[in-house]
C-alpha atoms as a PDB file:
ATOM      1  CA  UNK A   1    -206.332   7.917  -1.705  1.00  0.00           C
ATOM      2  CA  UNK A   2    -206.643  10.033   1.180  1.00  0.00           C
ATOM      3  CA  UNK A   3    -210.323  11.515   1.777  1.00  0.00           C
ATOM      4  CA  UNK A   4    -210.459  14.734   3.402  1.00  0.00           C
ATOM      5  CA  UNK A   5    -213.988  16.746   4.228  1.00  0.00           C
ATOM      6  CA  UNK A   6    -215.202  19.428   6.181  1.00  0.00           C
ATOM      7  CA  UNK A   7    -217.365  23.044   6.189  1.00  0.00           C
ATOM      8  CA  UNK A   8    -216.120  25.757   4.249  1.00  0.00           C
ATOM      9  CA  UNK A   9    -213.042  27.582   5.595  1.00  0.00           C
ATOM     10  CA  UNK A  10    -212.512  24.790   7.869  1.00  0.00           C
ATOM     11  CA  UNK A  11    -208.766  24.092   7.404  1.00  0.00           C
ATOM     12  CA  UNK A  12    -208.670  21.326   4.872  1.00  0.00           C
ATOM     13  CA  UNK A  13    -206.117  22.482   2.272  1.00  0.00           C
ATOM     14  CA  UNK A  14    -204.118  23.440   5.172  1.00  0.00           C
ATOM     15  CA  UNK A  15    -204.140  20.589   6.167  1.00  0.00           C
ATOM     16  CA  UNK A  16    -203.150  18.787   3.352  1.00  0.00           C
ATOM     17  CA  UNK A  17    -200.408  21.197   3.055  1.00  0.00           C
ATOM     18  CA  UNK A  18    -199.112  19.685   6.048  1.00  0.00           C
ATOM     19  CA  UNK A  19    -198.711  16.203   4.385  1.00  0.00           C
ATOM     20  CA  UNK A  20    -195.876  18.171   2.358  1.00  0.00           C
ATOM     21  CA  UNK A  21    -198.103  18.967  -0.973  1.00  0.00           C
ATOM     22  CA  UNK A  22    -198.144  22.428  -2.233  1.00  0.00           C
ATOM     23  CA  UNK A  23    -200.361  24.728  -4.777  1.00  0.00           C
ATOM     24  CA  UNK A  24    -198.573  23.010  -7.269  1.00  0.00           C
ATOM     25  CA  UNK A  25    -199.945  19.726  -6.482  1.00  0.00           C
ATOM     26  CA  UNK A  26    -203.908  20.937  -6.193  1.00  0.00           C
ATOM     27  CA  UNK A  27    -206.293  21.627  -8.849  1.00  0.00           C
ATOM     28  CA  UNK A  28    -209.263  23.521  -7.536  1.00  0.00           C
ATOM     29  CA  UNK A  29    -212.674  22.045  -9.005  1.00  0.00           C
ATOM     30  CA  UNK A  30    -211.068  20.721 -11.682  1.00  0.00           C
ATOM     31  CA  UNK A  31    -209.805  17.043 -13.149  1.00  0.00           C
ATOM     32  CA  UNK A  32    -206.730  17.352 -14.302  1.00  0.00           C
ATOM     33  CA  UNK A  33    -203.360  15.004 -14.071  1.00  0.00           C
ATOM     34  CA  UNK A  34    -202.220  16.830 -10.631  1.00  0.00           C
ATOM     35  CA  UNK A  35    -202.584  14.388  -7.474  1.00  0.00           C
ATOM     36  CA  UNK A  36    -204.584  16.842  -5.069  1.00  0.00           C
ATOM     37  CA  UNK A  37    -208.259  17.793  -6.146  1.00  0.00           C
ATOM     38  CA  UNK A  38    -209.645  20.507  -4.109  1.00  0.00           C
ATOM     39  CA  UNK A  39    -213.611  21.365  -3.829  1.00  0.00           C
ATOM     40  CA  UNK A  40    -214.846  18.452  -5.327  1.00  0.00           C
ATOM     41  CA  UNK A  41    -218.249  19.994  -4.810  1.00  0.00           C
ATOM     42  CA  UNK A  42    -217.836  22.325  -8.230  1.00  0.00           C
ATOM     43  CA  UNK A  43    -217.562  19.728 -10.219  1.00  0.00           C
ATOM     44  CA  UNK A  44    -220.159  17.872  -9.147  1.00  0.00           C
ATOM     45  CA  UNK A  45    -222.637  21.221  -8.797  1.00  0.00           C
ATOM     46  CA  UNK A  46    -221.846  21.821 -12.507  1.00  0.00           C
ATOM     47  CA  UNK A  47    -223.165  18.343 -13.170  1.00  0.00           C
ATOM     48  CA  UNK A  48    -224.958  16.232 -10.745  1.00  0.00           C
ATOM     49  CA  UNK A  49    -225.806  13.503 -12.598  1.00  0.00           C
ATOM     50  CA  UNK A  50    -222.258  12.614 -13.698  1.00  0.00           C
ATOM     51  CA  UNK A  51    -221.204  12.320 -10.336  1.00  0.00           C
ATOM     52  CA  UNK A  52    -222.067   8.786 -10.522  1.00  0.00           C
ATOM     53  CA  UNK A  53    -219.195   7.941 -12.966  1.00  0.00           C
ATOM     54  CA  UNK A  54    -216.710  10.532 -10.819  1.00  0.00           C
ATOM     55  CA  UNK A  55    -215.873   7.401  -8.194  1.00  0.00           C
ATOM     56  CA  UNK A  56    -213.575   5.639 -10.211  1.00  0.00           C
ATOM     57  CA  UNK A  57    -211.309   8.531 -11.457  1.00  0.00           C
ATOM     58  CA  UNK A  58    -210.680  10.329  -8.022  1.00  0.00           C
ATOM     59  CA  UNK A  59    -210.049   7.104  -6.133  1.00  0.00           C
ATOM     60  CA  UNK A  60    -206.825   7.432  -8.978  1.00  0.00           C
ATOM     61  CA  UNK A  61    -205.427  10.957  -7.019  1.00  0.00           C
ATOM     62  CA  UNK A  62    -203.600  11.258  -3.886  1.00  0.00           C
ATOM     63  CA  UNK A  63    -205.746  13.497  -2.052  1.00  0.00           C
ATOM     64  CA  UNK A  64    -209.339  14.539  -2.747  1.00  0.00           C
ATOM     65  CA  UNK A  65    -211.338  17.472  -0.662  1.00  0.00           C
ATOM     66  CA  UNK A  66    -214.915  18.290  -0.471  1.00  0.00           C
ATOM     67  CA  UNK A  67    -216.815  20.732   1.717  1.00  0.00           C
ATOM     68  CA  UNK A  68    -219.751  18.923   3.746  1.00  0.00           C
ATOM     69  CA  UNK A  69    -222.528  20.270   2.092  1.00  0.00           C
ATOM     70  CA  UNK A  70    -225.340  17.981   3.537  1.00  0.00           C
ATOM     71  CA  UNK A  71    -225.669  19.669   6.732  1.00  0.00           C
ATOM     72  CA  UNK A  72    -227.620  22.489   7.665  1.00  0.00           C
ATOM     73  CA  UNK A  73    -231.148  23.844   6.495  1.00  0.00           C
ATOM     74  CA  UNK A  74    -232.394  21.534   3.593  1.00  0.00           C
ATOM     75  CA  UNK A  75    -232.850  23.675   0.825  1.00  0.00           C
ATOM     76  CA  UNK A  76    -236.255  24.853  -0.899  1.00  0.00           C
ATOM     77  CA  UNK A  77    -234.458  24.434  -4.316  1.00  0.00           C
ATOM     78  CA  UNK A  78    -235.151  20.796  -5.995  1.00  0.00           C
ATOM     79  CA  UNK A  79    -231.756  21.534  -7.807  1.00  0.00           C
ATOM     80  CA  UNK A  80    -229.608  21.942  -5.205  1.00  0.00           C
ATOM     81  CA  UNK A  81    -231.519  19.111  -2.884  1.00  0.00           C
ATOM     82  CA  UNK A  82    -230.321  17.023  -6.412  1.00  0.00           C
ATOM     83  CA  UNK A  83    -226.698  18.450  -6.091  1.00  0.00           C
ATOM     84  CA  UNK A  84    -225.933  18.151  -2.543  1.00  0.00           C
ATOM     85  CA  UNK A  85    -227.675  14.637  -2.522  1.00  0.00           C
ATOM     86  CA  UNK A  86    -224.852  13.849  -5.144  1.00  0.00           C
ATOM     87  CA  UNK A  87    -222.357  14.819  -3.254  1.00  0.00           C
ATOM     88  CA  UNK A  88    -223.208  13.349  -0.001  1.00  0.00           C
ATOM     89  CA  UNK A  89    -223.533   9.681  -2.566  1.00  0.00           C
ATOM     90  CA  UNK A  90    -220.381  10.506  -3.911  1.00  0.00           C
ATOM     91  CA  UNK A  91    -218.475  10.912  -0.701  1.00  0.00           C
ATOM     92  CA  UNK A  92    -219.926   7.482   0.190  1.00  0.00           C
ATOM     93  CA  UNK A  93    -217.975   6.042  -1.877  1.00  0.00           C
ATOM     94  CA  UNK A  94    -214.915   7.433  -2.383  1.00  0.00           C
ATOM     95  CA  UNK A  95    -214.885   7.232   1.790  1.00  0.00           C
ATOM     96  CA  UNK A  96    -215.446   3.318   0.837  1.00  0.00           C
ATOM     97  CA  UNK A  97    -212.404   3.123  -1.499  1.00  0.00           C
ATOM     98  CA  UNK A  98    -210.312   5.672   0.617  1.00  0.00           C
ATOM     99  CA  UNK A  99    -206.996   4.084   2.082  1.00  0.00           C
ATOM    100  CA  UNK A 100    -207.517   7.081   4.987  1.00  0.00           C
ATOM    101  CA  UNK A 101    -210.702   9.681   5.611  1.00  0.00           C
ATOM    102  CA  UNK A 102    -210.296  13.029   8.001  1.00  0.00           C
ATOM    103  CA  UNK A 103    -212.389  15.410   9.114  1.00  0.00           C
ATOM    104  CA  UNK A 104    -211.345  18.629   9.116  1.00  0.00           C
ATOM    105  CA  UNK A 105    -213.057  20.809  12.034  1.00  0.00           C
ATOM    106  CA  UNK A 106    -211.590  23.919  13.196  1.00  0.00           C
ATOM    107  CA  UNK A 107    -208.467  23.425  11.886  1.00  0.00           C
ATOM    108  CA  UNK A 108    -208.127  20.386  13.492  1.00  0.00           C
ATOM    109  CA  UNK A 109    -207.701  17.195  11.407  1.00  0.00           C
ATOM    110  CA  UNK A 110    -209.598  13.834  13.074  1.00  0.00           C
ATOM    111  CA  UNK A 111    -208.716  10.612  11.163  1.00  0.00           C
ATOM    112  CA  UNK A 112    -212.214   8.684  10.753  1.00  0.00           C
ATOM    113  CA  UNK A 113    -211.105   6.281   8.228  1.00  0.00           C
ATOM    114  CA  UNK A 114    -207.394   4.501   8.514  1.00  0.00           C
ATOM    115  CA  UNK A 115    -206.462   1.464   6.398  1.00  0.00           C
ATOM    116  CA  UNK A 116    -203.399  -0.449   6.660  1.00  0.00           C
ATOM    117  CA  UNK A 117    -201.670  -1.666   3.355  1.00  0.00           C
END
């Protein structure tokens, strides 16, 4: 599974466009049977505490994406504090299980993870 994270409007389903996968291929916040998931962050917002039991089902797709939402102003809301702390935990460990993580920034894709099988 290939990890890929980044800010909001930062080139990351661009980029995984470039690996030669197209709209077909990506469901967008939801689980389905196509191998892209895009803005893994909806699902989890809609239900932080079963973000715990997410890991083992997404480390089944090809590519998963999530906007870095633990950066930035902490907010006032215990709610989302809960959510994005979920998220963060989350990425953890399907960055652990990940055969390849990359950071999107700018449009530019830096490998941080790579895993030889």
């Amino acid at each position: 599974m290939i990890l890929v994270l980044g800010g909001a409007a930062a080139g990351k389903l661009s980029y995984v466009k470039s690996l030669g996968y197209t709209d077909a291929d990506v469901a967008d916040g939801e689980l389905d049977s196509k191998p892209v998931l895009y803005n893994l962050q909806k699902i989890v917002f809609a239900n932080p505490g079963a973000a715990d039991g997410l890991a083992g089902l997404l480390s089944a797709k090809a590519v998963v994406i999530c906007d870095e939402v633990g950066s930035g102003v902490i907010p006032v809301s215990r709610g989302e504090r809960l959510y994005r702390e979920a998220v963060g935990r989350l990425c953890i460990r399907l960055a652990e299980r990940a055969e390849r993580v990359v950071r999107v920034v700018a449009g530019i894709p830096a490998v941080i993870k790579e895993t030889s099988n």
